[in-house]
C-alpha atoms as a PDB file:
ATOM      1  CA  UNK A   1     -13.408  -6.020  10.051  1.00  0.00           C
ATOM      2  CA  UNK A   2     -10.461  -8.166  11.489  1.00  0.00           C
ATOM      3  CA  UNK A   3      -7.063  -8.468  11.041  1.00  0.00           C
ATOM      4  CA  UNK A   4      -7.901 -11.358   9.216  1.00  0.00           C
ATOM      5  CA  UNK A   5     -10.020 -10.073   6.891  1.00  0.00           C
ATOM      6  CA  UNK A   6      -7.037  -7.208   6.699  1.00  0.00           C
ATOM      7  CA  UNK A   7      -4.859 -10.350   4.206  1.00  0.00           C
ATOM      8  CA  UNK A   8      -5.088 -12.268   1.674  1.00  0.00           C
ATOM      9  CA  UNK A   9      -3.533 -15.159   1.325  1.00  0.00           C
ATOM     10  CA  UNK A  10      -0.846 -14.147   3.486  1.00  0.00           C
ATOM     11  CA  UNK A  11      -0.447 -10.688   2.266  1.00  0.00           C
ATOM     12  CA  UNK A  12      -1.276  -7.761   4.210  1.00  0.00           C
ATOM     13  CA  UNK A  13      -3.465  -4.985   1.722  1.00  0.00           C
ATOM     14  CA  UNK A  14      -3.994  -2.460   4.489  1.00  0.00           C
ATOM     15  CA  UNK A  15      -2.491   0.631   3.194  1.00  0.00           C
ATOM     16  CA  UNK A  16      -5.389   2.025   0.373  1.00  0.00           C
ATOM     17  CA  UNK A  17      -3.014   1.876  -2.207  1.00  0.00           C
ATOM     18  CA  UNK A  18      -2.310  -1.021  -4.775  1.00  0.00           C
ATOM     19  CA  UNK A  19       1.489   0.207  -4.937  1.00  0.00           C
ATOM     20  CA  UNK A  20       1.531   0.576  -1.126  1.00  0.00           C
ATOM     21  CA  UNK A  21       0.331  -2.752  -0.655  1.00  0.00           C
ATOM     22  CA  UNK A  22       3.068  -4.021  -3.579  1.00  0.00           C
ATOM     23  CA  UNK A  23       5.694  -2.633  -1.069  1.00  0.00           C
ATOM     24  CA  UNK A  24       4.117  -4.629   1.889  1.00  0.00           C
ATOM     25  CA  UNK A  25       4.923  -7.822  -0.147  1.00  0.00           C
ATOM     26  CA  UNK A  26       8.382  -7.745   2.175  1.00  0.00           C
ATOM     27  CA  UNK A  27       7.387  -8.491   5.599  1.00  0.00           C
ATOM     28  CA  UNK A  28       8.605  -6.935   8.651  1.00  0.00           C
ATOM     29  CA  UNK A  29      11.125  -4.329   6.450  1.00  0.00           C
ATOM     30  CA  UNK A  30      14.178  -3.626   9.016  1.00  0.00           C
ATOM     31  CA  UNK A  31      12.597  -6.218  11.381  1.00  0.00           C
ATOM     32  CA  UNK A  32      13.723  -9.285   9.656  1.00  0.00           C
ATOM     33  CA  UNK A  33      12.658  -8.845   6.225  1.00  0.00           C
ATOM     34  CA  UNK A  34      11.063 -11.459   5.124  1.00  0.00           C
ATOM     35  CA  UNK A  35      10.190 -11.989   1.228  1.00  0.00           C
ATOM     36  CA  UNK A  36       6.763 -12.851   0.259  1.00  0.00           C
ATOM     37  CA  UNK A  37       6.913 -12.871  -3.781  1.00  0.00           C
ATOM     38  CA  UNK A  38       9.967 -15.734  -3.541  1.00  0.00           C
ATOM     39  CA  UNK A  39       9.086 -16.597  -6.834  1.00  0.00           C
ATOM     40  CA  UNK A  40       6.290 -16.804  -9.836  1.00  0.00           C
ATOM     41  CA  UNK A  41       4.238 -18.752  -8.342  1.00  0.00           C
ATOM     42  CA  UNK A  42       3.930 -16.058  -5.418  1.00  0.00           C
ATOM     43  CA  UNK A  43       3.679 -13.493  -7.945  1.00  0.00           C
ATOM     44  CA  UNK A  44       0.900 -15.302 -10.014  1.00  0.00           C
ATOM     45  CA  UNK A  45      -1.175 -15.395  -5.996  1.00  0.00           C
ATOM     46  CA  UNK A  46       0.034 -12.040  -5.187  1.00  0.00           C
ATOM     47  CA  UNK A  47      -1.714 -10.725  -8.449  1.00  0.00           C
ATOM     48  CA  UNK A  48      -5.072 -12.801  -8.023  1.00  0.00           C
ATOM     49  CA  UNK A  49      -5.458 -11.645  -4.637  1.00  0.00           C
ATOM     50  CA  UNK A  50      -4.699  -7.956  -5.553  1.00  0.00           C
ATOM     51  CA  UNK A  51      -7.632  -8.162  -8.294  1.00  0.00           C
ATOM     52  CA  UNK A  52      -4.885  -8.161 -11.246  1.00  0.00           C
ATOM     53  CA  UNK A  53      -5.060  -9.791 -14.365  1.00  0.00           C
ATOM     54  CA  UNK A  54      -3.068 -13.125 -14.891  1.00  0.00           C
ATOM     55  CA  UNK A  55       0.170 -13.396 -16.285  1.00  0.00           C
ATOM     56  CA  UNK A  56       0.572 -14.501 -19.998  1.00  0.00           C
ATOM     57  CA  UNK A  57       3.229 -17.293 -20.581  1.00  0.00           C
ATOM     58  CA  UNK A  58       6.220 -17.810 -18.440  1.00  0.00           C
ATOM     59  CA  UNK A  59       7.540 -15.425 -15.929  1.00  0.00           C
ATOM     60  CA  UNK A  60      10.906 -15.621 -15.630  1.00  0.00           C
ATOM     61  CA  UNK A  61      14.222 -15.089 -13.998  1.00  0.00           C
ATOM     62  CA  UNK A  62      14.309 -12.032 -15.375  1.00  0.00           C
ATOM     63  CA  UNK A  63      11.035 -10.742 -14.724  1.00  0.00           C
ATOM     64  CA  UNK A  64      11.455 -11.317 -11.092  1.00  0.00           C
ATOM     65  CA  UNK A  65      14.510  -9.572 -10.701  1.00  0.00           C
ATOM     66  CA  UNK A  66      12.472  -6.399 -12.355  1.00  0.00           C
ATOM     67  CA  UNK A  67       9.752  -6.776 -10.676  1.00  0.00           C
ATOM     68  CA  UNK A  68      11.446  -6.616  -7.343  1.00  0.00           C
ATOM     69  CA  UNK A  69      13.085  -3.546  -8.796  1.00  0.00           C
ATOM     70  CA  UNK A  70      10.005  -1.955  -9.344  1.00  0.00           C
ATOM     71  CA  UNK A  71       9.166  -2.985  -5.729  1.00  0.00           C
ATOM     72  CA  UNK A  72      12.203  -1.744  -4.424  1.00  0.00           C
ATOM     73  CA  UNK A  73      12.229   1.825  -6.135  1.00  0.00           C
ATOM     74  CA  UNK A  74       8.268   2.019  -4.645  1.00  0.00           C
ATOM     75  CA  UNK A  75       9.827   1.427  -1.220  1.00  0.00           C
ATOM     76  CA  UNK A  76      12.647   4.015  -1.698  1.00  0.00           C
ATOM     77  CA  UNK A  77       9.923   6.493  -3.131  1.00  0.00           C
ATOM     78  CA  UNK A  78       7.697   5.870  -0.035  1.00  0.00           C
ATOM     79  CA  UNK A  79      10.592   6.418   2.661  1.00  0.00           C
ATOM     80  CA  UNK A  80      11.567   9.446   0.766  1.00  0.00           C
ATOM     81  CA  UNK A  81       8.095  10.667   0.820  1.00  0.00           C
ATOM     82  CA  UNK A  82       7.234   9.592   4.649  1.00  0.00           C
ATOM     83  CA  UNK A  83      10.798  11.421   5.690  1.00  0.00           C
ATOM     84  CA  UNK A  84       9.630  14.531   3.676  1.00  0.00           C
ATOM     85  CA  UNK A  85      12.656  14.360   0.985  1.00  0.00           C
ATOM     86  CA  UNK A  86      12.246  14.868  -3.041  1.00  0.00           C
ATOM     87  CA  UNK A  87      11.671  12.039  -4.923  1.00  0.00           C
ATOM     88  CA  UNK A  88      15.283  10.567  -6.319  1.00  0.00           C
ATOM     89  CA  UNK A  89      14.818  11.005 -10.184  1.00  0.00           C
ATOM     90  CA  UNK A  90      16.203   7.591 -10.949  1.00  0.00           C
ATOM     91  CA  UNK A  91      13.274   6.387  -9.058  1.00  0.00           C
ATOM     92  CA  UNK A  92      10.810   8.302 -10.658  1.00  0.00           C
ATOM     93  CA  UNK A  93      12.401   7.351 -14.262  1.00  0.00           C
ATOM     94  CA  UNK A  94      11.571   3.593 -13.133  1.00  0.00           C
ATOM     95  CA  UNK A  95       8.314   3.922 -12.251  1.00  0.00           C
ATOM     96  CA  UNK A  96       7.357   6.098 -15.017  1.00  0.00           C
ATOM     97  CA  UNK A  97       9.230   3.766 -17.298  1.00  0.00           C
ATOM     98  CA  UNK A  98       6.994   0.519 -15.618  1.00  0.00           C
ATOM     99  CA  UNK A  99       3.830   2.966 -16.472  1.00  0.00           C
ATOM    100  CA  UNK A 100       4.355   3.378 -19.828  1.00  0.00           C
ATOM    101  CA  UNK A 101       3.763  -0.539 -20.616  1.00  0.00           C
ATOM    102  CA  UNK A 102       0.015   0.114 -20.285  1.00  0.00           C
ATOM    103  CA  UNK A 103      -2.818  -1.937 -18.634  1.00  0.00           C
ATOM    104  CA  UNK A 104      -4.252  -4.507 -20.326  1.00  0.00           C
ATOM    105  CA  UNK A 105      -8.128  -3.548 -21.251  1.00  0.00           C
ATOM    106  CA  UNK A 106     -11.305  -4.334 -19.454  1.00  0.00           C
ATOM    107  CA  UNK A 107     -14.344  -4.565 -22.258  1.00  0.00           C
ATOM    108  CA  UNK A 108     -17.932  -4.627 -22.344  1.00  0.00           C
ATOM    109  CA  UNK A 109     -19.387  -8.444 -21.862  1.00  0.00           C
ATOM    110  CA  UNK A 110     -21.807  -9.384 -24.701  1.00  0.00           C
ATOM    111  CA  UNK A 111     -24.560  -8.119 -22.682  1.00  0.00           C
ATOM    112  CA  UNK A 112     -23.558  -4.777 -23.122  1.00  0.00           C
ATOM    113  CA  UNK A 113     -23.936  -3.831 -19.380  1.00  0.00           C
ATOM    114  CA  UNK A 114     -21.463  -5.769 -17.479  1.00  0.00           C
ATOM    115  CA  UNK A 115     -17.220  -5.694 -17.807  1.00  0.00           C
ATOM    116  CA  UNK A 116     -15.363  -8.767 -18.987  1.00  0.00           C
ATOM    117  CA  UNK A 117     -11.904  -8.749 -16.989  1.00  0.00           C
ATOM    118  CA  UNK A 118      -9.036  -8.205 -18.953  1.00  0.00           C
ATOM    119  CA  UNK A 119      -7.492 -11.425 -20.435  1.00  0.00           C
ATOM    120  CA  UNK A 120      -4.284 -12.703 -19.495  1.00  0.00           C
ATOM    121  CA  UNK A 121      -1.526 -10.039 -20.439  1.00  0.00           C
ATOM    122  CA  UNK A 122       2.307  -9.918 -20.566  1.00  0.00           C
ATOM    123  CA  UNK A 123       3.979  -8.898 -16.981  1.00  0.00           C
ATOM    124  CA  UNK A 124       4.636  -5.512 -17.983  1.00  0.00           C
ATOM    125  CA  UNK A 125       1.322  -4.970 -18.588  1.00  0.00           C
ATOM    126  CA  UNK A 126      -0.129  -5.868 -15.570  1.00  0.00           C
ATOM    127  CA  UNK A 127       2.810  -4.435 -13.536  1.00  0.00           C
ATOM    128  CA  UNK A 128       2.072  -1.367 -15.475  1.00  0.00           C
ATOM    129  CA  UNK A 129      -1.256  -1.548 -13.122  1.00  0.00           C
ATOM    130  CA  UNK A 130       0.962  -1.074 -10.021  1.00  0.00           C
ATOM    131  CA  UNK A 131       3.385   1.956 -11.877  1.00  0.00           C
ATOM    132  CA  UNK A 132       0.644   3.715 -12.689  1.00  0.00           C
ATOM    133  CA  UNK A 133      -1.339   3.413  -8.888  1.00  0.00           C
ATOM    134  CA  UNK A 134       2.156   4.962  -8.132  1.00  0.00           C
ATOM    135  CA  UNK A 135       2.260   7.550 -10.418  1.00  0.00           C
ATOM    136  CA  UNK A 136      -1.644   8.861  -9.385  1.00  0.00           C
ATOM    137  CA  UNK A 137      -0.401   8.036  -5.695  1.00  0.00           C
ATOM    138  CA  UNK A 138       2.585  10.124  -5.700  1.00  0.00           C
ATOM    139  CA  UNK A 139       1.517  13.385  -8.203  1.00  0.00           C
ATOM    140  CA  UNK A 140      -1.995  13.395  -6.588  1.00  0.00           C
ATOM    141  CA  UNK A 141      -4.237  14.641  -4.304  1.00  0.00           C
ATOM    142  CA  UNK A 142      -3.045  12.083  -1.362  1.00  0.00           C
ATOM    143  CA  UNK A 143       0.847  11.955  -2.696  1.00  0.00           C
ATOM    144  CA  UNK A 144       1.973  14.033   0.688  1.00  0.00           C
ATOM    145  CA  UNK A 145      -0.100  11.581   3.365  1.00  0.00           C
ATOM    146  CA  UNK A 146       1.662   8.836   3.012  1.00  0.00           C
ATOM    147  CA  UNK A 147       2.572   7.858   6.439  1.00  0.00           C
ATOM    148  CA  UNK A 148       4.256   4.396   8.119  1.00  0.00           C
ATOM    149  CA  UNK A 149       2.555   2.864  10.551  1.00  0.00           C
ATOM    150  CA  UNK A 150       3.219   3.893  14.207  1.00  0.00           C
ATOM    151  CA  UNK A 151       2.350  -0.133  15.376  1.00  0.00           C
ATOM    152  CA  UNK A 152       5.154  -1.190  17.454  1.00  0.00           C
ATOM    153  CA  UNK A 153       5.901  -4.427  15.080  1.00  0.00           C
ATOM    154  CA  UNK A 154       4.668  -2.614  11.778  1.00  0.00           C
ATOM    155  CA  UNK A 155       6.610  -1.753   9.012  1.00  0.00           C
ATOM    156  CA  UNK A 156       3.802  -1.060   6.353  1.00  0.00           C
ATOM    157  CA  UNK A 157       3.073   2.319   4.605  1.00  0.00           C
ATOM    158  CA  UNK A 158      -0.585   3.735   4.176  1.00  0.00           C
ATOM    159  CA  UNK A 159      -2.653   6.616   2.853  1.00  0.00           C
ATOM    160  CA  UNK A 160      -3.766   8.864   5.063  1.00  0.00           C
ATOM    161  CA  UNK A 161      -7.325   9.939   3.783  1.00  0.00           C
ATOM    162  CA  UNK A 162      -8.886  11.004   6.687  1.00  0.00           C
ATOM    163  CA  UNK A 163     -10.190  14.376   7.164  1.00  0.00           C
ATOM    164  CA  UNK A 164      -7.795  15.877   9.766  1.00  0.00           C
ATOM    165  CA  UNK A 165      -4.634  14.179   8.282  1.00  0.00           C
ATOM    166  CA  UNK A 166      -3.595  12.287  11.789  1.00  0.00           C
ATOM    167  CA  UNK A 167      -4.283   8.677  11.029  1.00  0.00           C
ATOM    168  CA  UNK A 168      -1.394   6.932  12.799  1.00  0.00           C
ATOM    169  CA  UNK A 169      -2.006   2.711  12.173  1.00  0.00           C
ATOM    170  CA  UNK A 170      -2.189   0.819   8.838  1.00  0.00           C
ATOM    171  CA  UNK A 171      -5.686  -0.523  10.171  1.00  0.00           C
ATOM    172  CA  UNK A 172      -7.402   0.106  13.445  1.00  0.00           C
ATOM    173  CA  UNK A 173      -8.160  -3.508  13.242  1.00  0.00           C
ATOM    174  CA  UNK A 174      -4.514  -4.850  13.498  1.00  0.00           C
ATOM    175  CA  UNK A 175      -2.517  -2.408  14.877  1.00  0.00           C
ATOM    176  CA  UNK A 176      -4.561   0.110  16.249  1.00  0.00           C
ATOM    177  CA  UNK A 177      -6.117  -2.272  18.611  1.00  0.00           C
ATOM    178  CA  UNK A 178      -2.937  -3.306  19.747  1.00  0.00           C
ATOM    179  CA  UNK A 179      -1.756  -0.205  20.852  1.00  0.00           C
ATOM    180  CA  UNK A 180      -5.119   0.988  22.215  1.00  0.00           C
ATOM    181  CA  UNK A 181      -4.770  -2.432  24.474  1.00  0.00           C
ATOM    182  CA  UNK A 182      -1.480  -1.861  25.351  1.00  0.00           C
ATOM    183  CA  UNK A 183      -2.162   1.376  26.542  1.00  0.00           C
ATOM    184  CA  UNK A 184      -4.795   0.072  28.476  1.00  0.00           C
ATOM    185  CA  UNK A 185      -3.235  -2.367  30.338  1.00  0.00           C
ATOM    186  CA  UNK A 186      -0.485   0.249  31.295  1.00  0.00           C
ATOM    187  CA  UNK A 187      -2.729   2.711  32.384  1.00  0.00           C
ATOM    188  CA  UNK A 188      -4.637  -0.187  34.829  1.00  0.00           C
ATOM    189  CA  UNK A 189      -1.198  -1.611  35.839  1.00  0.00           C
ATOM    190  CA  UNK A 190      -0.066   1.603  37.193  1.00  0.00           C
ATOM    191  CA  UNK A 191      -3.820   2.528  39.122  1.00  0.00           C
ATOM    192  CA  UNK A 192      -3.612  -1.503  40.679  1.00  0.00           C
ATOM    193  CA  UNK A 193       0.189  -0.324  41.912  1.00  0.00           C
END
């Protein structure tokens, strides 16, 4: 696996989590921050890519400003976790509040043995998806190895599901490498000296 096949269509899903990887969708956080999900049409891509159903109708103005909310209280729930602090309760009334929506339905295809993927649903429904990832995330089994990446340029989150507990890089493939190669060429600059 490479760092390329790490992204899709320019956004990073290397953390194991679908709310994780909702966070990721600002770039560089407290490097630069750069926005990925400008706009619905980033949204719509973002959603495709992430395996989510489509959007029904219009998203607008509106819509944006709460899904970046949603986004936003993730991100504040995820530093809160990572530093080893309680979850602020306005946070968890936000995502809990984004969960209650519901998923839209997968059913059965008319074969009987295969799914048909859920139809085009309203926003909340299919941000409800992302809420609820949270809300399994957070109250589960994995909710206290959430870690940030220890990559020098890195500002993504990840779950830690390895047995000891001591993953330290989003993916070994992007910035793993890079700091096994760095540490390589220090450790060879210093025996040529």
């Amino acid at each position: 696996m490479t760092t390329k096949d790490l992204r899709r269509a320019g956004f990073p899903f290397r953390s194991g989590s679908l709310c994780l990887d909702f966070v990721a969708t600002v770039a560089k956080r407290g490097m630069g921050d750069r926005e990925l999900l400008e706009g619905p049409a980033e949204l719509a891509i973002w959603l495709h890519v992430a395996g989510l159903p489509a959007v029904e109708g219009p998203v607008t103005a509106a819509d944006m400003t709460a899904v970046w909310e949603l986004r936003e209280t993730l991100h504040g729930m995820t530093r809160a976790r990572v530093a080893g602090k309680r979850l602020p309760r306005n946070a968890v009334a936000v995502v809990n509040a984004a969960a209650l929506a519901g998923p839209p339905p997968s059913l059965l295809a008319p074969d009987g043995e295969s799914l048909r993927p859920p139809a085009a649903a309203p926003l909340a429904s299919v941000i409800s998806i992302v809420a609820r990832d949270a809300v399994e995330l957070f109250g589960g089994r994995y909710g206290h190895r959430i870690r940030a990446c220890l990559g020098h340029d890195c500002s993504l989150y990840f779950v830690d599901r390895s047995r000891p507990g001591s993953r330290r890089w989003c993916a070994m493939a992007a910035c793993g490498e890079k700091a096994s190669s760095a540490t390589y060429r220090q450790r060879h600059t210093v025996r040529a000296r």
